[in-house]
C-alpha atoms as a PDB file:
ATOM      1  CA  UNK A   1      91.678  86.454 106.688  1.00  0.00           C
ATOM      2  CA  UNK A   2      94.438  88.985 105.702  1.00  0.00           C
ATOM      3  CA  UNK A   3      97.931  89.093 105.884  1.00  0.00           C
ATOM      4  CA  UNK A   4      98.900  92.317 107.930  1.00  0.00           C
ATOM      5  CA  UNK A   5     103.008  94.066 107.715  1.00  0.00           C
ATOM      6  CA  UNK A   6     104.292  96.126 109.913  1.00  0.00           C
ATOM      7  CA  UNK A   7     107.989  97.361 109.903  1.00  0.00           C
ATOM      8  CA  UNK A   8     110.358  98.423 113.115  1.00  0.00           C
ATOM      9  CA  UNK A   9     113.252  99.153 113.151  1.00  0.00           C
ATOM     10  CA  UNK A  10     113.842  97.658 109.707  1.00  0.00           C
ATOM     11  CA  UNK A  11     112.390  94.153 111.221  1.00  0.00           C
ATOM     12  CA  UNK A  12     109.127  93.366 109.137  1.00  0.00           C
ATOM     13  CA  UNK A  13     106.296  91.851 111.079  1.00  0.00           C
ATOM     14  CA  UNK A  14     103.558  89.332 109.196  1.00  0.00           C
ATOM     15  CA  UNK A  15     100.639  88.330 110.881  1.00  0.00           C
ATOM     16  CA  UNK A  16      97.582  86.671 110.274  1.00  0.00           C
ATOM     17  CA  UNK A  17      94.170  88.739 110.722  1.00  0.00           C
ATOM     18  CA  UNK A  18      90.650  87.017 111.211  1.00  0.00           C
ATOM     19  CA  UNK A  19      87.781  89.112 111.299  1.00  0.00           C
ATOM     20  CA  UNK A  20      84.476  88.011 112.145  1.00  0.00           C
ATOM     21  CA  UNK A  21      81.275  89.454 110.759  1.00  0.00           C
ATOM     22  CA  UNK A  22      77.919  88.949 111.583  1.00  0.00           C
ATOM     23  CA  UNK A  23      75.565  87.170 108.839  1.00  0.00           C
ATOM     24  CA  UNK A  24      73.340  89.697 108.436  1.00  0.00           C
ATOM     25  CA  UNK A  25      76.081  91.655 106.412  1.00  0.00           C
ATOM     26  CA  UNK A  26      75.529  89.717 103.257  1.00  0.00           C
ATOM     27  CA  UNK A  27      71.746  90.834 103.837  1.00  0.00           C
ATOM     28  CA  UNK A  28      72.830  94.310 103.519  1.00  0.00           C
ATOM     29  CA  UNK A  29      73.360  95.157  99.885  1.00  0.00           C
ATOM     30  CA  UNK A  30      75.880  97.752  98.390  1.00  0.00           C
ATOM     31  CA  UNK A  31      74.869  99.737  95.465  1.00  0.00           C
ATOM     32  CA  UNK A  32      77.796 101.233  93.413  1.00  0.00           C
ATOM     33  CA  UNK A  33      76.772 104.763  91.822  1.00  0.00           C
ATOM     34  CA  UNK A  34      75.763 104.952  88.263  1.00  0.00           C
ATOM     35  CA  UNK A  35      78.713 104.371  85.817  1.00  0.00           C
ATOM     36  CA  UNK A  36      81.690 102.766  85.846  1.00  0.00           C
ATOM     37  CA  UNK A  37      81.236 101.678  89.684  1.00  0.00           C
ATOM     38  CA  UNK A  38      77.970  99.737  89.018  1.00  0.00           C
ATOM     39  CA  UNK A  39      79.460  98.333  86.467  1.00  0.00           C
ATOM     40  CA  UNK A  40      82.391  97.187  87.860  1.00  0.00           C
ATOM     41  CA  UNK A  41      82.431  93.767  88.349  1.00  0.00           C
ATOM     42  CA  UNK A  42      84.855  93.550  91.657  1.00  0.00           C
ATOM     43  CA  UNK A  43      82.267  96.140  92.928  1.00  0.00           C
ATOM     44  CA  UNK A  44      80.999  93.761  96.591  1.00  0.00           C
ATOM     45  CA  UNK A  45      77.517  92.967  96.439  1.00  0.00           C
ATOM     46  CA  UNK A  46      76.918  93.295 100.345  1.00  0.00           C
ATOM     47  CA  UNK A  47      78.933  94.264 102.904  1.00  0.00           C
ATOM     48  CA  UNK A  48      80.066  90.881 103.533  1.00  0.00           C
ATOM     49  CA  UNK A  49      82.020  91.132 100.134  1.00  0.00           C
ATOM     50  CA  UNK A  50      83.379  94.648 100.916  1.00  0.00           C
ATOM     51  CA  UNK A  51      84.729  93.248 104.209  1.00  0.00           C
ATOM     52  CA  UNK A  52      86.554  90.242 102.402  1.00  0.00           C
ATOM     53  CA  UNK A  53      87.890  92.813  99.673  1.00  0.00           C
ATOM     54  CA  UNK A  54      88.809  95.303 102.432  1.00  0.00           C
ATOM     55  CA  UNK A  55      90.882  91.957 104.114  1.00  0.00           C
ATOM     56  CA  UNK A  56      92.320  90.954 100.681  1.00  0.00           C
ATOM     57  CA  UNK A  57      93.364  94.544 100.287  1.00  0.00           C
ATOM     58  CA  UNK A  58      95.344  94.787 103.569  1.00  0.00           C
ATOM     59  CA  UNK A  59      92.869  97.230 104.539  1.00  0.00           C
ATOM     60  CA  UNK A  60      92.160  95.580 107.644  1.00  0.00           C
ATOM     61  CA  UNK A  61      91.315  99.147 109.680  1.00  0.00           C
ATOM     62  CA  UNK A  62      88.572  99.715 106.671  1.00  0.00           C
ATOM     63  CA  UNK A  63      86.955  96.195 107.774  1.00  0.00           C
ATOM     64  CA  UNK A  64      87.364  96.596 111.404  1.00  0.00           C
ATOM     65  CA  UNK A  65      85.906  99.987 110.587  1.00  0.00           C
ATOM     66  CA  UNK A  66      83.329  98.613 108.426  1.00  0.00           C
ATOM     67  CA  UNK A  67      82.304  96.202 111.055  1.00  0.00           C
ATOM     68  CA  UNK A  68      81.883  98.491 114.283  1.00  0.00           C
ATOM     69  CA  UNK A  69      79.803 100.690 111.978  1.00  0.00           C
ATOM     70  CA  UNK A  70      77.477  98.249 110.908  1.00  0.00           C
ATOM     71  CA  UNK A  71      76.844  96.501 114.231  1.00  0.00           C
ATOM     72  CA  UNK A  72      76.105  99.854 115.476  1.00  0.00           C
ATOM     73  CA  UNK A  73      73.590  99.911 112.737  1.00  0.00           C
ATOM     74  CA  UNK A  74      72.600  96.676 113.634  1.00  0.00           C
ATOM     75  CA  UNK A  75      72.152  97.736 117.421  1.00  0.00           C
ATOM     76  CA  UNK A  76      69.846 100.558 116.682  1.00  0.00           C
ATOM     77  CA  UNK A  77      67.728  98.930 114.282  1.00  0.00           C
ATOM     78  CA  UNK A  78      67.451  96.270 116.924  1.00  0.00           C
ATOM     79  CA  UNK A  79      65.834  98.768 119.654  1.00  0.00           C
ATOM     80  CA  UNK A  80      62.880  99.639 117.379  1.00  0.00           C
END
């Protein structure tokens, strides 16, 4: 869950954003490139984690993003 502003008209909007992923995302693991970024410890494991981050971030397009893409990926790897 994520809190998501928006501003009109000098008004400012809060709402409350749920996103639901699939379980298989935690199965899918995300490997940081060599450096600082593996070593990062914030760095998600899976792409569960990058969704919540992406969500605690107020980057809720990069987790709605995140989660079309990977159903699609999901999807095709299905119809093998």
């Amino acid at each position: 869950m994520a809190a998501q502003t928006a501003s009109l008209d000098g008004a400012t909007e809060v709402r409350d954003v749920h996103l639901k992923v699939d379980t298989r995302f935690a199965n899918v693991k995300v490997v940081g490139e060599e450096g600082m970024e593996a070593r990062d410890k914030n760095m998600p494991r899976n792409l569960h984690n990058a969704a919540e981050l992406f969500l605690r971030c107020g980057l809720v397009g990069n987790a709605e993003k995140l989660q079309e893409t990977t159903n699609a990926m999901f999807k095709i790897l299905a119809s093998d």
